[in-house]
Protein backbone atom coordinates (compact mmCIF):
# COMPACT_ATOMS: atom_id res chain seq x y z
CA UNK A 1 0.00 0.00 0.00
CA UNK A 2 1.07 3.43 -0.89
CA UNK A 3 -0.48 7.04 -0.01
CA UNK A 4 -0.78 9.40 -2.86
CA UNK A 5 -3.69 11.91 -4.52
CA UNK A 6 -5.98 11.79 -7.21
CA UNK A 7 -7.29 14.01 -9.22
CA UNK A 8 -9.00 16.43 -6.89
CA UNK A 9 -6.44 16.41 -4.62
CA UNK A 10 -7.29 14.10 -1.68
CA UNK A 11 -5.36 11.52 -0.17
CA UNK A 12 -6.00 7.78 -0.97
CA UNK A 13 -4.99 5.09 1.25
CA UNK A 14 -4.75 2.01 -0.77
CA UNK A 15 -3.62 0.21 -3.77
CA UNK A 16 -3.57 2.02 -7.26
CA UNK A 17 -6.32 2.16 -9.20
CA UNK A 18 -6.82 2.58 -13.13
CA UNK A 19 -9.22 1.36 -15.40
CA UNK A 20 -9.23 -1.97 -16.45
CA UNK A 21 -10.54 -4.65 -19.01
CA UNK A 22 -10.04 -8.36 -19.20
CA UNK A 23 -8.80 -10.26 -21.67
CA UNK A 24 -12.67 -10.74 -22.82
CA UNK A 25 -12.93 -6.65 -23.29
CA UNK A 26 -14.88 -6.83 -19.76
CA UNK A 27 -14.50 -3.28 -17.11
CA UNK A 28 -12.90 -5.00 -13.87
CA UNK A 29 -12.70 -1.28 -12.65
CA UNK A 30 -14.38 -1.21 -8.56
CA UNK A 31 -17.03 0.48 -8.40
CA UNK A 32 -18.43 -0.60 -5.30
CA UNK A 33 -19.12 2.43 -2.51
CA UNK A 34 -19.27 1.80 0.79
CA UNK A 35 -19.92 4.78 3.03
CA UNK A 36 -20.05 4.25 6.52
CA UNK A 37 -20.47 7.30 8.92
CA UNK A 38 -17.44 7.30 12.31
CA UNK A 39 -18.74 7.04 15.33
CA UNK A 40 -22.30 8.13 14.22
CA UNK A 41 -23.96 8.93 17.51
CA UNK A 42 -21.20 10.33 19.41
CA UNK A 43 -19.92 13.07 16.25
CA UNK A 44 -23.96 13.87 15.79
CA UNK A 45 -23.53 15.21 19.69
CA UNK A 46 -20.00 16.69 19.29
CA UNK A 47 -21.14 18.96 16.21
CA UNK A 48 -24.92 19.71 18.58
CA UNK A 49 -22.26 20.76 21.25
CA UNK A 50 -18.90 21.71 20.26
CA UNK A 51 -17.72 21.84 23.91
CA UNK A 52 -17.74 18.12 23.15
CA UNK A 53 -15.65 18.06 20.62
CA UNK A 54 -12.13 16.35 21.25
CA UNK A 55 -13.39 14.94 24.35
CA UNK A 56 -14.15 11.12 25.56
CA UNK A 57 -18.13 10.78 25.06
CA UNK A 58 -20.33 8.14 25.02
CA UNK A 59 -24.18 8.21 24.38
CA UNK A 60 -26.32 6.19 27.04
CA UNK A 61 -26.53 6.03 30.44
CA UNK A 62 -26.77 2.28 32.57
CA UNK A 63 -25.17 1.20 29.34
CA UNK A 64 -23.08 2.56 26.06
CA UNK A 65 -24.81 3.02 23.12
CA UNK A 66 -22.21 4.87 21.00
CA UNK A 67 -18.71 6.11 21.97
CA UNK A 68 -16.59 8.57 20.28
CA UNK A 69 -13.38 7.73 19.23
CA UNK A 70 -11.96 9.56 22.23
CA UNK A 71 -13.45 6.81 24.41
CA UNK A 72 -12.55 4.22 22.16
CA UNK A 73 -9.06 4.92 22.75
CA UNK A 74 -9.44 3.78 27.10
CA UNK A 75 -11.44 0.43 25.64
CA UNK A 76 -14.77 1.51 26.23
CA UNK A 77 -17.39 0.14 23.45
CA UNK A 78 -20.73 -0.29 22.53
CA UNK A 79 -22.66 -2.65 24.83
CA UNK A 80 -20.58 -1.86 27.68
CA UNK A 81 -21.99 -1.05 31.27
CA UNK A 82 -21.80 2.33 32.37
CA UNK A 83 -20.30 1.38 35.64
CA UNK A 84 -17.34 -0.28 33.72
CA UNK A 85 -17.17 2.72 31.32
CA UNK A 86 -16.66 4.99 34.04
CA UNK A 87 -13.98 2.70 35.96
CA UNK A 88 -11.85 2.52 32.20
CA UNK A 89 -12.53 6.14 31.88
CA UNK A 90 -13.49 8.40 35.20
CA UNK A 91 -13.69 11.64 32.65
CA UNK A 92 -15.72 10.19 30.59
CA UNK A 93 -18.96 12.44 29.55
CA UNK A 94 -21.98 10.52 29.22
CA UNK A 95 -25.01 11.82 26.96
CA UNK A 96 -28.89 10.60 26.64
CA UNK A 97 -28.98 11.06 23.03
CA UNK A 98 -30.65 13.44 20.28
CA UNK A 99 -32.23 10.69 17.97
CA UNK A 100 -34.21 13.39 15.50
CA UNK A 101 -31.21 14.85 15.06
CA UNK A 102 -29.96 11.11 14.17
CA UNK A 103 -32.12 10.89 11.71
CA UNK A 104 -31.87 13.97 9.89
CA UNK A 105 -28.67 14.20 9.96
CA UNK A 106 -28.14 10.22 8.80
CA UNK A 107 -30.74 11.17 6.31
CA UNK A 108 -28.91 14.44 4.91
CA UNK A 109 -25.41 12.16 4.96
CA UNK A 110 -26.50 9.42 2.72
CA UNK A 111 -28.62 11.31 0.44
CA UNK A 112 -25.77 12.80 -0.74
CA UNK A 113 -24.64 9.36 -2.56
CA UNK A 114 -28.23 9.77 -4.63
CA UNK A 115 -26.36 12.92 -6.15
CA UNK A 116 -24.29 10.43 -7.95
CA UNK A 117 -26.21 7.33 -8.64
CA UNK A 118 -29.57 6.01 -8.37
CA UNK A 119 -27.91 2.49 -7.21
CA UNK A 120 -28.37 3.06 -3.27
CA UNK A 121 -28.48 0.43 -0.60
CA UNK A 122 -29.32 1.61 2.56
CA UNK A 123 -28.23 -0.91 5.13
CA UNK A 124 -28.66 1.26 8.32
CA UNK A 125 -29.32 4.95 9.08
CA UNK A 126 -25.30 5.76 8.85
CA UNK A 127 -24.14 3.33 6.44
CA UNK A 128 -24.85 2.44 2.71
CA UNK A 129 -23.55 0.85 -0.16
CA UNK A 130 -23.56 2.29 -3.87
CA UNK A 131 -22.72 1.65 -7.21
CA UNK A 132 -21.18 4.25 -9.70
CA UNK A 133 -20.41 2.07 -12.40
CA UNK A 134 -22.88 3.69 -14.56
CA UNK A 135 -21.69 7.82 -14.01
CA UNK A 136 -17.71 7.71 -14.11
CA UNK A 137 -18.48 9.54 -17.53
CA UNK A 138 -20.16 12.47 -15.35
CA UNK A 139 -18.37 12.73 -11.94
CA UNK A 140 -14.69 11.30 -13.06
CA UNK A 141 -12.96 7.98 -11.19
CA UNK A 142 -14.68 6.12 -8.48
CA UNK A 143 -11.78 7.29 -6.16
CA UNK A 144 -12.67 11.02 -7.49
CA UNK A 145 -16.70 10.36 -6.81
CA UNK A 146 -15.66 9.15 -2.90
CA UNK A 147 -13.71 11.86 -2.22
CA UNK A 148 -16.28 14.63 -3.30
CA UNK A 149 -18.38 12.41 -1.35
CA UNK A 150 -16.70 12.45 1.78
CA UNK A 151 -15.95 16.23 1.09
CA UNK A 152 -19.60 17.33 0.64
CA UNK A 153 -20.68 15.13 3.47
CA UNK A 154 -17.83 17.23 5.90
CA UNK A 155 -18.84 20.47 4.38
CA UNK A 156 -22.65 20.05 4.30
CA UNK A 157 -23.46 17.72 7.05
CA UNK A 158 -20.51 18.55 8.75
CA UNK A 159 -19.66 14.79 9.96
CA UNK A 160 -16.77 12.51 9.22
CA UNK A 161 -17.14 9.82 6.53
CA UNK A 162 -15.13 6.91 5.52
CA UNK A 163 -15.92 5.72 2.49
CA UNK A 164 -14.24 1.75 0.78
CA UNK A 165 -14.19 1.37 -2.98
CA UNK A 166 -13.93 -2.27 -4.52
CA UNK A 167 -15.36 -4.66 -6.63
CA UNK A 168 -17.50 -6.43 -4.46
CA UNK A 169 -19.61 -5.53 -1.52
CA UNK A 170 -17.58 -7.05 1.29
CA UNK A 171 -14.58 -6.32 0.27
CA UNK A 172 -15.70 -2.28 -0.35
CA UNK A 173 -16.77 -2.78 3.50
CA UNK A 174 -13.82 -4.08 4.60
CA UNK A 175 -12.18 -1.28 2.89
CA UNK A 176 -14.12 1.08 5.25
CA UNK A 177 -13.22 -0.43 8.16
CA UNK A 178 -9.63 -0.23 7.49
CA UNK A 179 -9.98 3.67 5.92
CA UNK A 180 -11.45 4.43 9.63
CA UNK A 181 -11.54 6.78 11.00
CA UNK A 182 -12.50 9.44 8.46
CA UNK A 183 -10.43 7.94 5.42
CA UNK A 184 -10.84 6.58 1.64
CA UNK A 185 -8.99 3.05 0.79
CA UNK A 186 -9.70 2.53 -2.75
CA UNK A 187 -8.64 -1.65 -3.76
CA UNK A 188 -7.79 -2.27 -7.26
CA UNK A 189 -8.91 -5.13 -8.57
CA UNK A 190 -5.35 -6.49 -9.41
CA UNK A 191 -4.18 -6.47 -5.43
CA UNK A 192 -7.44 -7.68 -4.27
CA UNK A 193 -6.40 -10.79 -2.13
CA UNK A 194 -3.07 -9.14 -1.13
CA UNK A 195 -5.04 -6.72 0.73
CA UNK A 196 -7.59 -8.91 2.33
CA UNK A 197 -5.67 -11.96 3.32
CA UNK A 198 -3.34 -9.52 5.27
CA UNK A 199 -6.34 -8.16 7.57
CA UNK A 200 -7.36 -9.88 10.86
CA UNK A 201 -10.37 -12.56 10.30
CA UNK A 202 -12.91 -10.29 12.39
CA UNK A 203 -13.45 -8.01 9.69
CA UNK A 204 -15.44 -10.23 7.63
CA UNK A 205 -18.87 -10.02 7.21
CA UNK A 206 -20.79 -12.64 9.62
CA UNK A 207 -17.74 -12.88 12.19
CA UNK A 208 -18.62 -12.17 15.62
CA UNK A 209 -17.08 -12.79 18.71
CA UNK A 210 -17.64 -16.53 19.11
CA UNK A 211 -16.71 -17.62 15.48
CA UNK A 212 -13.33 -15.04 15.98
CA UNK A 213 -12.58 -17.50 18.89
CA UNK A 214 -13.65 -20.42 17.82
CA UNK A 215 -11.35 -19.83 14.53
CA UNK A 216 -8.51 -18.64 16.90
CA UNK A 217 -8.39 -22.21 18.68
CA UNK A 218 -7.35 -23.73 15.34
CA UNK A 219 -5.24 -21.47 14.51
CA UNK A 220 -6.72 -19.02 12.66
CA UNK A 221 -6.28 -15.02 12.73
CA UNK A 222 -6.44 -13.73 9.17
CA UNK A 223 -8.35 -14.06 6.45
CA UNK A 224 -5.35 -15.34 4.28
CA UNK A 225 -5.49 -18.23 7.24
CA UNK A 226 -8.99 -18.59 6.49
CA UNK A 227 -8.67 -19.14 3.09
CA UNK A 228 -6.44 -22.01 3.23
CA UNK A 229 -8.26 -23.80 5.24
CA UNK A 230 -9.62 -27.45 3.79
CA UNK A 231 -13.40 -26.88 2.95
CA UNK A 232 -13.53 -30.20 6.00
CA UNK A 233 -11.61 -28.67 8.49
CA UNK A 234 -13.61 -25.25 8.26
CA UNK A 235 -16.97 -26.75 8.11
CA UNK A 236 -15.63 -28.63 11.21
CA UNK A 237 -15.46 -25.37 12.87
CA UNK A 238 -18.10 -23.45 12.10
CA UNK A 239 -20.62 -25.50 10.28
CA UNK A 240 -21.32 -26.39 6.68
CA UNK A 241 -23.56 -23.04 5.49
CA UNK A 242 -21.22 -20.83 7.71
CA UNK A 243 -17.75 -22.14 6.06
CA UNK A 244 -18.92 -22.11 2.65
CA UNK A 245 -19.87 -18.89 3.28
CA UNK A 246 -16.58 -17.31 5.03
CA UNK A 247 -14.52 -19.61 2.11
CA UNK A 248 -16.26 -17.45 -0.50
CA UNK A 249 -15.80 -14.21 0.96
CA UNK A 250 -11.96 -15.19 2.02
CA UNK A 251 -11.42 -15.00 -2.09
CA UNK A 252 -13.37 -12.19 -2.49
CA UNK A 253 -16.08 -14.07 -4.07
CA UNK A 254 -18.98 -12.16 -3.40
CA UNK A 255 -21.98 -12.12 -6.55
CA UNK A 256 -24.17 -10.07 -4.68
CA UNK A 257 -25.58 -6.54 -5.84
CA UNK A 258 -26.99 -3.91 -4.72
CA UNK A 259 -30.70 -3.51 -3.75
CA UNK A 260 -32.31 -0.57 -4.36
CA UNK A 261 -35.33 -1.21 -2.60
CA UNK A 262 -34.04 -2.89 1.34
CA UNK A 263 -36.69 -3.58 3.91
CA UNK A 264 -36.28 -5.10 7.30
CA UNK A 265 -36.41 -8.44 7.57
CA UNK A 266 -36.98 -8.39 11.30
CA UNK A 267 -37.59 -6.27 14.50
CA UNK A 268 -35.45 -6.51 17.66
CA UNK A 269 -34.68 -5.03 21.10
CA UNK A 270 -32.71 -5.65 23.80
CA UNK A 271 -32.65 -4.70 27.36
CA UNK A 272 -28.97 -4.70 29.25
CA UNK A 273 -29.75 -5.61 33.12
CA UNK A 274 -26.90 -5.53 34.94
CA UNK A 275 -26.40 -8.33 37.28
CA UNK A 276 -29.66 -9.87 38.41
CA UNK A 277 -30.88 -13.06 39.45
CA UNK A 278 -32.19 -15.69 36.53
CA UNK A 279 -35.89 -15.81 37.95
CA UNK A 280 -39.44 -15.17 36.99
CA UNK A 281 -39.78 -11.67 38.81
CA UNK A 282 -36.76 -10.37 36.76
CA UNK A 283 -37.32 -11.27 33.50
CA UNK A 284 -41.25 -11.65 33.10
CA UNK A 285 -41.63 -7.97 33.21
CA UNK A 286 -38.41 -7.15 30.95
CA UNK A 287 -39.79 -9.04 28.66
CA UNK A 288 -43.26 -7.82 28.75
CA UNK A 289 -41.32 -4.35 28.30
CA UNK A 290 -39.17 -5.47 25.12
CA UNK A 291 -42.29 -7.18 23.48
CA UNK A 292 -43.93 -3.93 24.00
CA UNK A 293 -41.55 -2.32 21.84
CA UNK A 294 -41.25 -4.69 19.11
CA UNK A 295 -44.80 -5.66 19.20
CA UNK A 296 -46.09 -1.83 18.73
CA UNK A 297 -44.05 -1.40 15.85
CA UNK A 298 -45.07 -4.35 13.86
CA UNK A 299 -48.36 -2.42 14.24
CA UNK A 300 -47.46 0.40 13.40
CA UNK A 301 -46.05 -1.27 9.89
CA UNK A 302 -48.94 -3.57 9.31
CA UNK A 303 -46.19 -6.49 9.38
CA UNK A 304 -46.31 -9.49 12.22
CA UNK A 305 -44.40 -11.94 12.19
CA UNK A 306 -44.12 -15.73 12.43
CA UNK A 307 -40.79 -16.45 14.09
CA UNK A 308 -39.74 -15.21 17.57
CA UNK A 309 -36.07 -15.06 19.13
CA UNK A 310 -34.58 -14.53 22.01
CA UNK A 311 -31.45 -14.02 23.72
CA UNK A 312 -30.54 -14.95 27.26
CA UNK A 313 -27.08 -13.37 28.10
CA UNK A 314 -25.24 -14.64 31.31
CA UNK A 315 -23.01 -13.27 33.90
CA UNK A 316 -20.00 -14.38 31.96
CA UNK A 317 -20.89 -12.67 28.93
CA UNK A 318 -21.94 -16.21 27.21
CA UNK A 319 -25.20 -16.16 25.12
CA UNK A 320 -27.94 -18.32 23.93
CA UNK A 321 -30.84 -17.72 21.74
CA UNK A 322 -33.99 -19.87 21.59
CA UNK A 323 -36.92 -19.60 18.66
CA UNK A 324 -40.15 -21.11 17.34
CA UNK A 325 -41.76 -20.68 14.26
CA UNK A 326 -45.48 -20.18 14.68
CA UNK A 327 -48.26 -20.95 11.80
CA UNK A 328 -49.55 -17.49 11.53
CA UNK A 329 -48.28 -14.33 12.31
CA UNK A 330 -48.45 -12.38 15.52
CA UNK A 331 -48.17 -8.98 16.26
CA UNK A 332 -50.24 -8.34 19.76
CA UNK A 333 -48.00 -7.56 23.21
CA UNK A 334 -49.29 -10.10 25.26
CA UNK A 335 -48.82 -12.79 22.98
CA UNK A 336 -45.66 -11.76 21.72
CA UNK A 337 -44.57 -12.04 25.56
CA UNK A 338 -45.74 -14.91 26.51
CA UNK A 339 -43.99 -17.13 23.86
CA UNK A 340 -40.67 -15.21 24.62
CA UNK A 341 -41.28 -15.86 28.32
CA UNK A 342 -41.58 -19.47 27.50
CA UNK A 343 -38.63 -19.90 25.17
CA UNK A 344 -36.32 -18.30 28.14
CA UNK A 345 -37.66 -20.85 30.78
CA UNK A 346 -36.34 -23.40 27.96
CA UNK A 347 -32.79 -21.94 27.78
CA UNK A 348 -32.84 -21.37 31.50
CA UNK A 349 -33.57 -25.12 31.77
CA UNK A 350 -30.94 -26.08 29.17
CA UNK A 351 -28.06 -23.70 31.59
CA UNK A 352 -29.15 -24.95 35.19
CA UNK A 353 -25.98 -24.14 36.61
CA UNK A 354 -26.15 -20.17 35.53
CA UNK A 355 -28.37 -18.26 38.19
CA UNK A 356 -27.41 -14.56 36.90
CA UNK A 357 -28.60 -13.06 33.74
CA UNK A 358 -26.82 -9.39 32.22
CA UNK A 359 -28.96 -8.97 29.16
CA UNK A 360 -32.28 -10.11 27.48
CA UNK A 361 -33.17 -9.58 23.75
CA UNK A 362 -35.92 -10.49 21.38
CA UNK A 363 -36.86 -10.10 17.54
CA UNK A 364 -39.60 -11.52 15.17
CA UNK A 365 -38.50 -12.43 11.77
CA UNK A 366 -40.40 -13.53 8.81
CA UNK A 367 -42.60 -10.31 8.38
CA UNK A 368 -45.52 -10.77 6.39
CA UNK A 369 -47.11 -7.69 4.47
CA UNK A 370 -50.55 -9.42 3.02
CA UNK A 371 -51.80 -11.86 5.03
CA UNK A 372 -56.06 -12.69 6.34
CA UNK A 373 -56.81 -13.32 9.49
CA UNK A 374 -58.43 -16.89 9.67
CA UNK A 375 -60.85 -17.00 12.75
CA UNK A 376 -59.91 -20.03 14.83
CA UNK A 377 -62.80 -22.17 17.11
CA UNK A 378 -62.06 -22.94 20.51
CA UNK A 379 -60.98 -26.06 20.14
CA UNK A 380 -58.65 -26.02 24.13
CA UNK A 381 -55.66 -26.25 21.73
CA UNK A 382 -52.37 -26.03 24.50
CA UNK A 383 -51.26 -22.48 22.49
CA UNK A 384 -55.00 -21.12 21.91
CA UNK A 385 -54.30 -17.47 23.41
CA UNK A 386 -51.50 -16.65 21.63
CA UNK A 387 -53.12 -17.58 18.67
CA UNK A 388 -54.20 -14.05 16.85
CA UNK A 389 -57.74 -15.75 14.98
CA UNK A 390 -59.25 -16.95 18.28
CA UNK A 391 -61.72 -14.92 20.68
CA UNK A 392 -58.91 -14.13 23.19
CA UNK A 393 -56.48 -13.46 20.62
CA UNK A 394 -58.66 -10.76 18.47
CA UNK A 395 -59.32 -9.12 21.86
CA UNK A 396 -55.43 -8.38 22.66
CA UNK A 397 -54.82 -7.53 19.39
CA UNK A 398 -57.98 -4.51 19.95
CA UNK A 399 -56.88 -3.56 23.62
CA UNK A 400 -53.29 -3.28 21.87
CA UNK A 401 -54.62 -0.78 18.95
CA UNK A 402 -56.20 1.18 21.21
CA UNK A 403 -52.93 1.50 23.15
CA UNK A 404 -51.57 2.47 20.26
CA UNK A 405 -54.02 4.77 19.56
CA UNK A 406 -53.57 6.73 22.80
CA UNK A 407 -49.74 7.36 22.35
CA UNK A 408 -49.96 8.49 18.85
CA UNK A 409 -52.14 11.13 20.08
CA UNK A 410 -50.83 11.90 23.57
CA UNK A 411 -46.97 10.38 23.44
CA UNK A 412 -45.25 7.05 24.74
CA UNK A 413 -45.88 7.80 28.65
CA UNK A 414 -49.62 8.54 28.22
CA UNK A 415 -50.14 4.50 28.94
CA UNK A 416 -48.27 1.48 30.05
CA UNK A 417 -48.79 -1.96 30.06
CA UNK A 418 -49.59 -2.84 34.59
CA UNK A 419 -46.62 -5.47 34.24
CA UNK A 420 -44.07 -2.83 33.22
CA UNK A 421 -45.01 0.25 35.34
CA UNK A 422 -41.77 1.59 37.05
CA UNK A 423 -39.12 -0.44 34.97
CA UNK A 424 -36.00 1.49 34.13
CA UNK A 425 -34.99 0.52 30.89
CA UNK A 426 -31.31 1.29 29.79
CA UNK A 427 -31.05 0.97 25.85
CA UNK A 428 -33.42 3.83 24.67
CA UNK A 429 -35.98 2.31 21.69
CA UNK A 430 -35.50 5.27 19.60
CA UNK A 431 -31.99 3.35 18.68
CA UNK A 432 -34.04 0.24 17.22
CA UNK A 433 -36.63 2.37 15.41
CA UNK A 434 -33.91 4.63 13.75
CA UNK A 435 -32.76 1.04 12.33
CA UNK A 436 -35.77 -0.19 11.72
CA UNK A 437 -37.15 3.06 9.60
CA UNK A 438 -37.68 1.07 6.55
CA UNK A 439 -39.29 -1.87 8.48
């Protein structure tokens, strides 16, 4: 790799780029955008408040939402406690969060790209991918259209952008990652794997913190690793869909492209709790709360949903999820609450020996748009109230549009659900809905 400028004038971090054909005629030139915003939530408050600016910040409260790059630098990260935020970093400013400004501001950022191209993925409400294949001929090199990019954003938005340019999707998002913070790496299509198999094996796309450690006990800590592996020995690791999967993306083979038109494919929230004892009385009303949340905006959306997760993290940071896939969609609080209550006495059951839980989460996947409501007889069936076509079920699903009702007119706090009265809930739902906008 080699820092130089292009035609504007901006530095480029990465390998050279030039035009190129194949020996069929074919362009090979990347034109693959990903722009990712730094530290979203934390710059959105330090340009609100420039006494901020410079300084160690982190959005939240009982927990970190966001943290500016300031904070980064003493360890602190999303997810954290605020207790052990504090203890890393004792000047450490803590803010509740401006999420309208989030959203205009994330809005005003990425709609920038649309001054280039029509081809726009949105993936989140400061990140999205984009293709310029078709307007080099109007704006110049794909290196030249990021950098005007990143300089409008700064000027206009006034936020810091990094912005990857490649061939394929992952690999322009890896770029990203590695332009952080507020940077351009441009790959050229020639150098491709001699960039990526240099890079540590939790930037890829679908490696989290248990497959980075499970692919560290073999061995493994690049993506060059990766890709060496025997298709049996990774598949051993990680599973069969996984490792074919990772093997792909470890040689930048990646078909995918982009989507103008992205919805949600589910709708999630999560609750962080501290310390506090695995029983009934702790996490019957937190999940009442979450299912609330999630439940209310399915409504809002017209879009239930069949299959229901949820995630039980312990005291030692390990996590388990539990699901069922129901026969017809659901999209009422109570229900919604009661399955999730009975999937988490099933992973409780399956962990005997852990008595604390930190965190609880939950999200219903396969959205429907159309569906009809088939009326159900009362036949004693052993899951006949969660059921939305029977006599009980139609009734929660009218108490909860009334509900719904009264806080689009008179706000959030103008009614509660009896079984969550009083709760103190750390991870604000503003930060789900802002991801969920095109739900």
């Amino acid at each position: 790799m080699r820092r130089e400028k292009n035609l504007i004038g901006e530095p480029v971090f990465g390998f050279a780029v030039g035009r190129r054909t194949d020996r069929l005629g074919m362009d090979t030139t990347a034109t693959i955008l990903h722009a990712d915003l730094d530290a979203f939530y934390a710059s959105v408050e330090q340009l609100l408040d420039p006494l901020l600016r410079g300084k160690p910040i982190a959005v939240g409260g009982g927990v970190v939402l966001a943290a500016s790059y300031e904070a980064k630098a003493f360890g602190i990260r999303g997810g954290m406690s605020g207790r052990r935020a504090r203890e890393l970093c004792p000047q450490l400013i803590f803010v509740r969060g401006h999420f309208k400004d989030y959203q205009r501001l994330g809005d005003a950022a990425i709609n920038v790209l649309y001054d280039f191209t029509p081809l726009v993925e949105r993936i989140s409400i400061d990140e999205a991918f984009a293709d310029v294949a078709g307007c080099t001929h109007l704006f110049g090199a794909p290196s030249e259209i990021a950098a005007a990019i990143r300089r409008r954003v700064r000027v206009e938005v006034g936020l810091p952008i990094s912005i990857g340019v490649a061939r394929t999707k992952h690999l322009a998002k890896i770029a990203s990652q590695v332009a952080k913070p507020d940077g351009l790496m441009v790959v050229d299509p020639g150098s491709e794997l001699n960039f990526l198999h240099d890079l540590p094996v939790e930037l890829m796309w679908g490696v989290g913190p248990a497959t980075k450690g499970r692919l560290a006990e073999v061995g493994v800590h690049t993506i060059g690793q990766l890709a060496k592996m025997p298709g049996w020995s990774l598949e051993r690791v990680v599973g069969r869909a996984v490792g074919e999967k990772l093997a792909a993306l470890a040689w930048n083979r990646d078909p995918r492209e982009i989507k103008i038109h992205r919805r949600a494919q589910s709708a999630g929230a999560q609750s962080a709790l501290g310390r506090k004892p695995a029983e009934q009385k702790v996490f019957r009303p937190a999940l009442h709360h979450l299912a609330d949340r999630v439940a209310s905006r399915l409504r809002a959306k017209s879009r239930p949903g069949r299959t229901v997760t949820v995630r039980v993290r312990f005291a030692n940071l390990h996590s388990v999820t539990r699901s069922i896939t129901l026969d017809t969609p659901i999209s009422a609080t109570a229900s919604l609450s009661e399955i999730a209550e009975e999937l988490v006495r099933t992973a409780l059951a399956d962990h005997p020996h852990e008595r604390i839980i930190s965190l609880l989460g939950m999200s219903v996947s396969h959205l429907e748009r159309y569906w009809d409501l088939q009326l159900e007889l009362p036949l004693g069936l052993e899951d006949e109230m969660c059921r939305p076509g029977t006599k009980r079920g139609i009734a929660r699903l009218a108490a909860d549009r009334a509900v719904d009702k009264i806080r689009d007119r008179f706000g959030w706090e103008a009614v509660e659900y009896g079984s969550t009265r009083g709760l103190s809930h750390s991870v604000p739902d503003e930060f789900r809905e802002l991801a969920e906008k095109n739900l």
